[in-house]
Protein backbone atom coordinates (compact mmCIF):
# COMPACT_ATOMS: atom_id res chain seq x y z
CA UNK A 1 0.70 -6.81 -2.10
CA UNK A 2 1.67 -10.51 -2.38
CA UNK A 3 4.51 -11.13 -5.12
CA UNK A 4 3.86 -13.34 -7.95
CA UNK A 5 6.70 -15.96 -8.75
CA UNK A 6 7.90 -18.71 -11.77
CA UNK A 7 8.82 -21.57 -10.77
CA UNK A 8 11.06 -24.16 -12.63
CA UNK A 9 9.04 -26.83 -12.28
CA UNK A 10 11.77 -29.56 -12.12
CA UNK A 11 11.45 -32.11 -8.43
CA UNK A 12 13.16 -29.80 -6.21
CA UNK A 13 10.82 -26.95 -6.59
CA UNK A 14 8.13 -29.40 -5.07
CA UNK A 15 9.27 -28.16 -1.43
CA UNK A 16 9.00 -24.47 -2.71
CA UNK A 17 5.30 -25.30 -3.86
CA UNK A 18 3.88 -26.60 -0.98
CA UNK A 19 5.64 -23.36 1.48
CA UNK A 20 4.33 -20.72 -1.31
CA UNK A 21 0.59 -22.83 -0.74
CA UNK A 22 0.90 -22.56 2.81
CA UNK A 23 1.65 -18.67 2.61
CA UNK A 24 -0.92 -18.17 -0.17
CA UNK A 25 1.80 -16.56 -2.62
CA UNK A 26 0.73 -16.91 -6.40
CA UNK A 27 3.01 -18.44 -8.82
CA UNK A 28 3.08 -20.48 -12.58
CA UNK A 29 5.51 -22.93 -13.78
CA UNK A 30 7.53 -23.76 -16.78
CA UNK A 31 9.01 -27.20 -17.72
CA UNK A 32 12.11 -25.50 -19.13
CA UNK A 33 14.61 -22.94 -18.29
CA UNK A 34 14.34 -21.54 -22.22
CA UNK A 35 10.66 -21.25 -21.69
CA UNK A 36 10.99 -18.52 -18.94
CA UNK A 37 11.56 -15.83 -21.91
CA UNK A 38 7.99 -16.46 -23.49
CA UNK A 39 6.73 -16.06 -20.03
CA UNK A 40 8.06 -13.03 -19.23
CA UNK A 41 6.55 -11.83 -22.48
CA UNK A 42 3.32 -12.89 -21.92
CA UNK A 43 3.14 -12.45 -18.12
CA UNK A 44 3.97 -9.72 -15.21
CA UNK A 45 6.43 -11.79 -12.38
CA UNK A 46 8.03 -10.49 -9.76
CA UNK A 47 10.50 -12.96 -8.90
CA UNK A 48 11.95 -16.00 -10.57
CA UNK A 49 12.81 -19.01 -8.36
CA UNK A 50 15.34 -21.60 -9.13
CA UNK A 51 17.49 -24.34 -7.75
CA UNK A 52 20.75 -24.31 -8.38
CA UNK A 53 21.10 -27.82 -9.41
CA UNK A 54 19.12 -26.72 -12.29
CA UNK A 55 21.92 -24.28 -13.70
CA UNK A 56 24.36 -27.31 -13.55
CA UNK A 57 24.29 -27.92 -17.20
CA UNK A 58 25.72 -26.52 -19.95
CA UNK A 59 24.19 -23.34 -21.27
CA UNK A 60 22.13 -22.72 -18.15
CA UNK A 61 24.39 -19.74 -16.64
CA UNK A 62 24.46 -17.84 -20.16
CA UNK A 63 20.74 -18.48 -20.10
CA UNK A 64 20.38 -17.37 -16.74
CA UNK A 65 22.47 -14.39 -17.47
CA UNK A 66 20.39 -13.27 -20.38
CA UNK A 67 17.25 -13.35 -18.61
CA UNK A 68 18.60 -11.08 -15.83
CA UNK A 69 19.45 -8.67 -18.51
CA UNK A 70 16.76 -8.97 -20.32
CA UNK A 71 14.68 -8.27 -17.80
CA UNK A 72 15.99 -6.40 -14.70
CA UNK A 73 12.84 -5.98 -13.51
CA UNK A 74 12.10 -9.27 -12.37
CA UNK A 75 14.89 -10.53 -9.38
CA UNK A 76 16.37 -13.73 -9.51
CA UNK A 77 15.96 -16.21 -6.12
CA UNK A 78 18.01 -19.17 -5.62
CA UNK A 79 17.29 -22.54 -3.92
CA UNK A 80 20.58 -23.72 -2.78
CA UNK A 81 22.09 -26.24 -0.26
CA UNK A 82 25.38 -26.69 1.13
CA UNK A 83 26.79 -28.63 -1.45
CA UNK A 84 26.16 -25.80 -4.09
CA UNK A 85 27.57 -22.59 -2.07
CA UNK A 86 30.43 -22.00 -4.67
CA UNK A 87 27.74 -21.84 -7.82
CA UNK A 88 25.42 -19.81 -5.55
CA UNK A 89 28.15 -17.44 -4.37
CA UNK A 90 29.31 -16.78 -7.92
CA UNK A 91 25.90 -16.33 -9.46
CA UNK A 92 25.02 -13.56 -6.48
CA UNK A 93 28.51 -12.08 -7.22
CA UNK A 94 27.88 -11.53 -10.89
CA UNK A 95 24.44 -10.00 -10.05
CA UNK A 96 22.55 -12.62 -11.93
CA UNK A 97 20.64 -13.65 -9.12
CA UNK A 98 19.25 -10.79 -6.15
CA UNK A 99 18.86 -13.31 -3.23
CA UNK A 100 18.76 -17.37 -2.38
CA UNK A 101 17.16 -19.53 0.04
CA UNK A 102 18.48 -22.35 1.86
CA UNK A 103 17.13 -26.06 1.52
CA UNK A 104 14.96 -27.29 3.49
CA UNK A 105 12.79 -24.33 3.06
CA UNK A 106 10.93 -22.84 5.97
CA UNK A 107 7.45 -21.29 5.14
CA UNK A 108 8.48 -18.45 7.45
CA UNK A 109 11.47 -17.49 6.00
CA UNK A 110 10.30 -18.02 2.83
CA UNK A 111 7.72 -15.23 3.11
CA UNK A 112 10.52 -12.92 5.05
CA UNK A 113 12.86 -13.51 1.72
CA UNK A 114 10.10 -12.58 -0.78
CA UNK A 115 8.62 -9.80 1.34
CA UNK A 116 12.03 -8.22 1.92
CA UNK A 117 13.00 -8.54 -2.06
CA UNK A 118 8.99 -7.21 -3.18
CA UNK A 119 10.02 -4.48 -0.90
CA UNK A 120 13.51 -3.84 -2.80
CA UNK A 121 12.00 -4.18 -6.08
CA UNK A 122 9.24 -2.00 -5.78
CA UNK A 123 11.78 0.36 -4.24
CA UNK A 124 13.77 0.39 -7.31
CA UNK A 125 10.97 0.80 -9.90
CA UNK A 126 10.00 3.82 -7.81
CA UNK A 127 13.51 5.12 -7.89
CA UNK A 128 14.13 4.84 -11.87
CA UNK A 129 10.93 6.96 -11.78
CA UNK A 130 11.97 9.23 -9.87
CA UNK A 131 15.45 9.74 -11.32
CA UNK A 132 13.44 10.45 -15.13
CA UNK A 133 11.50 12.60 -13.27
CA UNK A 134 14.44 14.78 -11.13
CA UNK A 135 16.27 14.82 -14.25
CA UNK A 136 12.98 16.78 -16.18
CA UNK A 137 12.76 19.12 -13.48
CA UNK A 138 16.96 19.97 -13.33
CA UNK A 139 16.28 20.96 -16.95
CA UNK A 140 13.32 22.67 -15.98
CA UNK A 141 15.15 25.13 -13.55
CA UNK A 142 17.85 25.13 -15.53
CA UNK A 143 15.02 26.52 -18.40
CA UNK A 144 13.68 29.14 -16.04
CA UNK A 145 16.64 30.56 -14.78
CA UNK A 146 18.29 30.84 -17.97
CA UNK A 147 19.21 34.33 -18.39
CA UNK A 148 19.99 33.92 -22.06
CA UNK A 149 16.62 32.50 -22.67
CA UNK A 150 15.25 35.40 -20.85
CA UNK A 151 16.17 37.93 -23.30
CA UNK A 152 14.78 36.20 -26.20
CA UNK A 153 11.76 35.68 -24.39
CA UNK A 154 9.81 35.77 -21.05
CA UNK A 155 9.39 32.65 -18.90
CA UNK A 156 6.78 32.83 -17.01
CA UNK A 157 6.45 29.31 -15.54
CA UNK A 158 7.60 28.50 -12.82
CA UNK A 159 7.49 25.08 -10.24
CA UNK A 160 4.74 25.65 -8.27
CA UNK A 161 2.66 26.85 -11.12
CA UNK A 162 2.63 22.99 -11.76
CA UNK A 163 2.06 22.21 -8.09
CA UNK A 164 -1.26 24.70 -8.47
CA UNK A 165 -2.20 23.15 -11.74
CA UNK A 166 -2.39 19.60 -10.10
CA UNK A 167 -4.43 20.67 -7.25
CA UNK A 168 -6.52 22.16 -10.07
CA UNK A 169 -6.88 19.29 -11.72
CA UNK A 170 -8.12 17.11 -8.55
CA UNK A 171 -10.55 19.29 -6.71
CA UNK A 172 -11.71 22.18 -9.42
CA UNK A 173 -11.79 20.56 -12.70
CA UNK A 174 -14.74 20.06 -14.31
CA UNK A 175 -18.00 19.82 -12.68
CA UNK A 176 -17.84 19.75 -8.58
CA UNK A 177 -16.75 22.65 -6.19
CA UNK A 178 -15.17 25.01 -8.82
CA UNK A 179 -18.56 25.26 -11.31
CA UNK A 180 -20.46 24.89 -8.23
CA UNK A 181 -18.54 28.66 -6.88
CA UNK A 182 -19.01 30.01 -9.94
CA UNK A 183 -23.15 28.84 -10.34
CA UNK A 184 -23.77 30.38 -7.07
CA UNK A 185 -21.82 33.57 -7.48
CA UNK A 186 -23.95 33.79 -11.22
CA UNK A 187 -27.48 32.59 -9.16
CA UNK A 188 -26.49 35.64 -6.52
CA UNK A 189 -25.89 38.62 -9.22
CA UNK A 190 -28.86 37.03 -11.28
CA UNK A 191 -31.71 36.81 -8.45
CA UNK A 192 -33.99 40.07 -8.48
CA UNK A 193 -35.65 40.43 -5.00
CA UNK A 194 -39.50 40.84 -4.91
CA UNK A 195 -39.51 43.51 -2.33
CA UNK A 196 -43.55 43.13 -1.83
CA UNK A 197 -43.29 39.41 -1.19
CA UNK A 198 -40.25 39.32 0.11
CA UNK A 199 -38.73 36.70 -2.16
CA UNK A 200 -35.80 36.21 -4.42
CA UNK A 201 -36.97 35.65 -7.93
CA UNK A 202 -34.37 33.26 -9.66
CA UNK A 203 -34.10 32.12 -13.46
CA UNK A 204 -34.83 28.51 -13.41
CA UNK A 205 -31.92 27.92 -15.87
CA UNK A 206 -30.18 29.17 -12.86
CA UNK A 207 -31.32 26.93 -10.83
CA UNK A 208 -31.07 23.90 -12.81
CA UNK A 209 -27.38 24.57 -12.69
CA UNK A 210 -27.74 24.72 -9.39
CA UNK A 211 -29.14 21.58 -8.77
CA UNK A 212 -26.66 20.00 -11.26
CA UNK A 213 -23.88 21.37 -10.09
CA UNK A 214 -25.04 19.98 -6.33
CA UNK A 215 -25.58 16.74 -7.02
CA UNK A 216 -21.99 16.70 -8.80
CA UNK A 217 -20.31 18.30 -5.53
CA UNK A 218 -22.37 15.73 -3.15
CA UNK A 219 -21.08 12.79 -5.49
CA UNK A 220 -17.48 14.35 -4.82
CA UNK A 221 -17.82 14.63 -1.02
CA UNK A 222 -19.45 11.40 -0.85
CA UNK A 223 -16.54 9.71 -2.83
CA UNK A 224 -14.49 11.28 -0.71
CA UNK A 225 -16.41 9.95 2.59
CA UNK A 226 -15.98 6.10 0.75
CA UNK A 227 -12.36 6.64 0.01
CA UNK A 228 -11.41 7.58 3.58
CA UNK A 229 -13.24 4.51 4.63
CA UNK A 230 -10.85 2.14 2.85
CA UNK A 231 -7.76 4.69 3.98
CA UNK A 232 -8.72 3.94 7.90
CA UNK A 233 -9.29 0.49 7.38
CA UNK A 234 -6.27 -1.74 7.38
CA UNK A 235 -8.06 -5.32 8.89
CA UNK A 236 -7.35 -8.18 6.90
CA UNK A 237 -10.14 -9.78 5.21
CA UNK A 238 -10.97 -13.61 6.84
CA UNK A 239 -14.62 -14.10 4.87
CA UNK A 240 -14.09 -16.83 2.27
CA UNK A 241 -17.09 -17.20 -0.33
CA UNK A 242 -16.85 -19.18 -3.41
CA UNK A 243 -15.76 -17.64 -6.59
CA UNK A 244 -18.53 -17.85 -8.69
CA UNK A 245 -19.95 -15.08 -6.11
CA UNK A 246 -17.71 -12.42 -8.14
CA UNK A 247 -19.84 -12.90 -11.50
CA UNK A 248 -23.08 -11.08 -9.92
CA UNK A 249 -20.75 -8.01 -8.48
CA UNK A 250 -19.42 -7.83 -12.42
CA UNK A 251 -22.96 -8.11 -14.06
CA UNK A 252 -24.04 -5.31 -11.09
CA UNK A 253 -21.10 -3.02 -11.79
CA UNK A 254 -21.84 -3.22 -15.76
CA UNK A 255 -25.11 -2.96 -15.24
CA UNK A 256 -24.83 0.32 -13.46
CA UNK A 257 -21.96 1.60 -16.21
CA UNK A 258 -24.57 1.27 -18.84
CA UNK A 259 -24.48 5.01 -18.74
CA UNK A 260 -21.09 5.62 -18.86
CA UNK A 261 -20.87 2.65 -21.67
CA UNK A 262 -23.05 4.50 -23.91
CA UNK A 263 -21.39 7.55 -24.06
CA UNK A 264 -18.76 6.28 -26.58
CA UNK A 265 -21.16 3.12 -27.49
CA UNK A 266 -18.51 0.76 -25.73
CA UNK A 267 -19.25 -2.83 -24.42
CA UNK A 268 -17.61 -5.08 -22.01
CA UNK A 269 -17.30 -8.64 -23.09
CA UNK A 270 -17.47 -10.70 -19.45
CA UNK A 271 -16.33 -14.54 -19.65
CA UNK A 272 -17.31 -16.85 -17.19
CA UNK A 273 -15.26 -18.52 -14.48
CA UNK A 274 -13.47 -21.90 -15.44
CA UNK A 275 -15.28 -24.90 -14.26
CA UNK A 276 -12.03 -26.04 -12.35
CA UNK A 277 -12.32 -23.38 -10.02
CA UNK A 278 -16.11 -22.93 -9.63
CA UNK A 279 -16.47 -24.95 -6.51
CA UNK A 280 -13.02 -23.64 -5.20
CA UNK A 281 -12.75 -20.58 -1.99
CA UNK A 282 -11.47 -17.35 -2.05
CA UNK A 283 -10.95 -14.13 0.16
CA UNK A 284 -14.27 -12.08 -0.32
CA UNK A 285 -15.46 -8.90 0.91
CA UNK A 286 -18.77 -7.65 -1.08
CA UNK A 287 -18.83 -4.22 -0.55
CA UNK A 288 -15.10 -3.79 -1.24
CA UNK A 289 -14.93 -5.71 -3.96
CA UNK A 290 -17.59 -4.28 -5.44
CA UNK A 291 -15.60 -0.98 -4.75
CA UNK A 292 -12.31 -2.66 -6.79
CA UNK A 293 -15.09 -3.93 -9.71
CA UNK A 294 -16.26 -0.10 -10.59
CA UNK A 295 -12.90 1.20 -10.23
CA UNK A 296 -11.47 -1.04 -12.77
CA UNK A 297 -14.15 -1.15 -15.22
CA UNK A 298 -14.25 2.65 -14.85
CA UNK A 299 -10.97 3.04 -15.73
CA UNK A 300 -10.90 0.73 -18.41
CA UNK A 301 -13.79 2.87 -20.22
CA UNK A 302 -12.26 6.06 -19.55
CA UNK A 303 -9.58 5.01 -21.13
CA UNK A 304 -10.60 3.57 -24.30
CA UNK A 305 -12.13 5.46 -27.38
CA UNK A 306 -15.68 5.18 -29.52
CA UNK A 307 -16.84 1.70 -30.01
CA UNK A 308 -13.97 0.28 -28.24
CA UNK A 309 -14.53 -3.31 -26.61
CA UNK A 310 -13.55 -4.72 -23.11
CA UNK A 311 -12.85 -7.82 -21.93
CA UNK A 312 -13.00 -9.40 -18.80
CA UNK A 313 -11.47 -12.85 -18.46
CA UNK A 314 -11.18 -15.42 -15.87
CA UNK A 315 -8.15 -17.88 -15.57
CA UNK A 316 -7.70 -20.50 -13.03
CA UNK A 317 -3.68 -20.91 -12.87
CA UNK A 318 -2.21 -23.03 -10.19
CA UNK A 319 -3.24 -21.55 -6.80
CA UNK A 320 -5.43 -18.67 -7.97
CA UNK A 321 -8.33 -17.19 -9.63
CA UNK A 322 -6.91 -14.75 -12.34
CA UNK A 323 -8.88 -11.58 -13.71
CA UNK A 324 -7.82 -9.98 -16.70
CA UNK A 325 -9.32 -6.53 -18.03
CA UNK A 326 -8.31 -5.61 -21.14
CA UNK A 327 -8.87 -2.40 -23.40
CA UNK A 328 -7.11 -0.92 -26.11
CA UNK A 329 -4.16 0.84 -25.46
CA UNK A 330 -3.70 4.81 -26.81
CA UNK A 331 -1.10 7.08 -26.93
CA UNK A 332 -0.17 9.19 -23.97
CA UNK A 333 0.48 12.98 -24.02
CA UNK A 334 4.31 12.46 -23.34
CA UNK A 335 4.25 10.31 -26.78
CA UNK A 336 4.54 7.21 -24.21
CA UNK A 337 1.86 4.10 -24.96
CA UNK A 338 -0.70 2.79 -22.77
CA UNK A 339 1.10 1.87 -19.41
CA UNK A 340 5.28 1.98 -20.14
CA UNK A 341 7.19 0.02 -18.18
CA UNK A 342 8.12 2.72 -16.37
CA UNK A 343 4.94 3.45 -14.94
CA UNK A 344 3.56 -0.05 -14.04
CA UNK A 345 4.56 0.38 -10.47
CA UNK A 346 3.85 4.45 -10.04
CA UNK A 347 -0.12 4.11 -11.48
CA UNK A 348 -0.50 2.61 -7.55
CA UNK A 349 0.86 5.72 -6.53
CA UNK A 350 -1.68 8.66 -4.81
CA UNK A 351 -1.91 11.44 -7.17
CA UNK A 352 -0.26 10.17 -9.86
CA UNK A 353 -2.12 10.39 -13.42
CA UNK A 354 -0.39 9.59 -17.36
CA UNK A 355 -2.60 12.16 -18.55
CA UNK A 356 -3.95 15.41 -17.02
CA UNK A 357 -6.65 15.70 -18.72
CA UNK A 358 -9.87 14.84 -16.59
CA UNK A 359 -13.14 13.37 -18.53
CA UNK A 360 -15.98 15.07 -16.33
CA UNK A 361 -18.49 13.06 -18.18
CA UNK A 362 -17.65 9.99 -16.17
CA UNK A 363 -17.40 11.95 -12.81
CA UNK A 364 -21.21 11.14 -11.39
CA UNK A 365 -20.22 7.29 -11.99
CA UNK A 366 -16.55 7.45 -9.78
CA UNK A 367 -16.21 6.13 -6.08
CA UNK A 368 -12.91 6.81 -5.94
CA UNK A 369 -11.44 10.30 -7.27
CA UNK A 370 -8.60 12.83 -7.19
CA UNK A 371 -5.95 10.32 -8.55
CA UNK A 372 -7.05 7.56 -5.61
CA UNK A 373 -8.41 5.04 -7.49
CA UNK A 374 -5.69 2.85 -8.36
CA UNK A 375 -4.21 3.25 -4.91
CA UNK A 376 -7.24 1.96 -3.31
CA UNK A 377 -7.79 -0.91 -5.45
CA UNK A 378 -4.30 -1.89 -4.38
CA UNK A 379 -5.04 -1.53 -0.64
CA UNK A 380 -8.08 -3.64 -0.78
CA UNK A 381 -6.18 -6.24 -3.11
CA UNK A 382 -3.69 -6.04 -0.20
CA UNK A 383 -6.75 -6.56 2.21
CA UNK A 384 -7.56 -9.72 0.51
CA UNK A 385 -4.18 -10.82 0.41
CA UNK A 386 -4.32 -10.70 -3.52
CA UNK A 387 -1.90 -8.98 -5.91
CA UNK A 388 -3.06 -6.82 -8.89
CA UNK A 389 -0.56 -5.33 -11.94
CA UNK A 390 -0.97 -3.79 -15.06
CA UNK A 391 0.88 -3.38 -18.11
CA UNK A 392 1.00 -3.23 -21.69
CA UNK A 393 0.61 -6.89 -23.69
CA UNK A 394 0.47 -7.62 -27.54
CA UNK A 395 -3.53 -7.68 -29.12
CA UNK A 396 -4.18 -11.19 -29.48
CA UNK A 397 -7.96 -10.11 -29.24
CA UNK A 398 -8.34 -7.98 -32.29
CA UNK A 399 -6.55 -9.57 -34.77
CA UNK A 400 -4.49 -6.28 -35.42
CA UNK A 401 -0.81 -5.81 -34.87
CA UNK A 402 -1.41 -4.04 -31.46
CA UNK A 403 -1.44 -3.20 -27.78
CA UNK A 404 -3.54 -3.51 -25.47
CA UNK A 405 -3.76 -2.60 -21.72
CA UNK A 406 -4.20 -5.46 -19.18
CA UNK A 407 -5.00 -5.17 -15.71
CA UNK A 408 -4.07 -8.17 -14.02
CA UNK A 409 -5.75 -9.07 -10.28
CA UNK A 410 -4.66 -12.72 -8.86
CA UNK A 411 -6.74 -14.17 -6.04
CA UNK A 412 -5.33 -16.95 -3.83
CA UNK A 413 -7.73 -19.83 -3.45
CA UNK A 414 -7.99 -21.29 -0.06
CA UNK A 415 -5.98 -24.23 0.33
């Protein structure tokens, strides 16, 4: 995934511009350093980027120092030269900036610099997962093998039970292989044999839950045949095609959810692209971006509750297209909302699911399954040299003191 930056838009950040256009890397700008804050609230960055010179005056350090604690997700780059080595060394010292960058800045090390610190950052969302999560399952153990506990009464839990359960939840939940077993076992104790026409004689309810229960097995296996597609591939996508070629995939792909729409009496709300960027290029795969299109449209309805609207809305920022989906956002059953902070990074993850509970009503409209979906929009964002996030933002579309869920996708436009 490519990282997307904010830029202090002050004359020196003119040579970053032009390197972070000739490496396609996304990024917005603000005028002033006290105007990073509202960004940060309003938009997902990865990095910040800022030349020293730019800290020089009073107030900009404790600025700059509130930001990194404020948010500790985002690193801090510097653009420094040898006249500033003292400010840059201190700054790096105190840990409020992660790396720099030496003026005049070389494309090529540019994109090493940012690569190397997406790579550290994503590393450490991961790991303040994963810490949460070790600590849950110390108490866990400590749970089951608490002899005290014991007496009062029996645990009978134990890890692998939740191992089982998720395998459960991927392959057997629902309709697919597991009813499928149990139709066929019911359609062979059911079926009377005809001994003088030597024929099986089977209840036609039977049968129709045969037939159901088939066609919701093939749709698994055939999910599974698309999603090892995009596993094996790992080519780079070099087709351009203009953007406005991305409203007929969306008008397809709801078109095709009407099904799914109905079933809570949902609607998505789809914008159209901003005249500034209609005659502008982007990466474009059809098929796989038709793939990304269901996925996140999918999810978006899943997700949201009776009569609940979604919207999908174009931006054209700087150097990219931007897609915004946006649903309501609902409780979670750990009493977390939407997509916490903690989670933004894991969704991407294989396997990984907020909830456990599986909706089979949607299953016959999926492409992607058993906790892939997320993962393999990712890869084929990746594929078109694209980044996508998602996180929770403030309702600004309801008019009600809310959240909402916002999946973010940024498209480079060809230079």
């Amino acid at each position: 995934m490519i990282p997307h930056c904010l830029l202090l838009d002050t004359h020196e950040a003119n040579e970053l511009i032009s390197c972070l256009n000739e490496i396609n890397y996304t990024y917005e700008r603000v005028s002033k350093l006290n105007e990073v804050f509202s960004s940060l609230e309003n938009q997902k960055f990865h990095f910040i980027i800022i030349h020293v010179t730019n800290l020089k005056e009073n107030g900009s350090e404790a600025v700059l120092s509130k930001i990194a604690a404020s948010f500790p997700n985002v690193l801090i780059i510097l653009i420094t030269d040898s006249s500033n080595w003292a400010l840059t060394a201190s700054l790096l010292k105190r840990h409020n900036a992660y790396d720099f960058l030496q003026s005049p800045i070389d494309s090529e090390h540019l994109k090493f610099t940012l690569d190397r610190s997406l790579q550290y950052l994503n590393t450490k969302m991961k790991s303040q997962f994963i810490h949460e999560a070790e600590n849950q399952l110390f108490k866990r153990v400590i749970d089951i093998f608490d002899w005290k506990k014991s007496l009062t009464h029996k645990e009978n839990e134990n890890i692998s039970a939740d191992i089982i359960h998720q395998m459960n939840i991927s392959l057997f939940q629902g309709s697919g292989i597991g009813t499928l077993m149990s139709v066929v076992s019911i359609l062979i104790s059911k079926s009377k044999l005809d001994p003088e026409q030597n024929v099986y004689l089977v209840p036609k309810p039977i049968l129709d839950l045969v037939s159901e229960n088939y066609d919701a097995a093939k749709s698994m296996f055939d999910s599974m045949s698309i999603s090892q597609s995009v596993i094996d591939d790992d080519s780079i996508v070099e087709s351009n095609a203009a953007t406005q070629e991305l409203l007929p995939l969306f008008d397809e792909e709801i078109k095709n959810l009407e099904e799914a729409l109905s079933l809570k009496k949902q609607k998505i709300n789809l914008s159209q692209i901003p005249n500034s960027a209609i005659d502008r290029k982007i990466k474009f795969e059809q098929t796989k971006f038709s793939y990304v299109i269901r996925e996140i449209l999918l999810n978006a309805i899943k997700y949201s509750k009776l009569g609940d609207e979604i919207y999908v809305i174009f931006f054209h920022r700087e150097n990219f297209l931007e897609i915004k989906i946006i649903n309501p956002a609902y409780p979670n059953e750990d009493d977390s909302f939407g997509i916490p902070e903690k989670y933004e990074t894991y969704v991407f993850e294989p396997f990984f699911r907020i909830s456990s509970v599986v909706d089979d009503s949607y299953a016959k409209f999926e492409q992607f399954r058993f906790g892939l979906g997320l993962t393999l929009v990712k890869k084929i964002m990746d594929q078109h040299q694209a980044n996508v996030q998602i996180y929770n933002i403030d309702s600004n579309l309801r008019n009600e003191n809310t959240k909402d869920v916002c999946l973010t996708i940024r498209i480079p436009l060809v230079q």
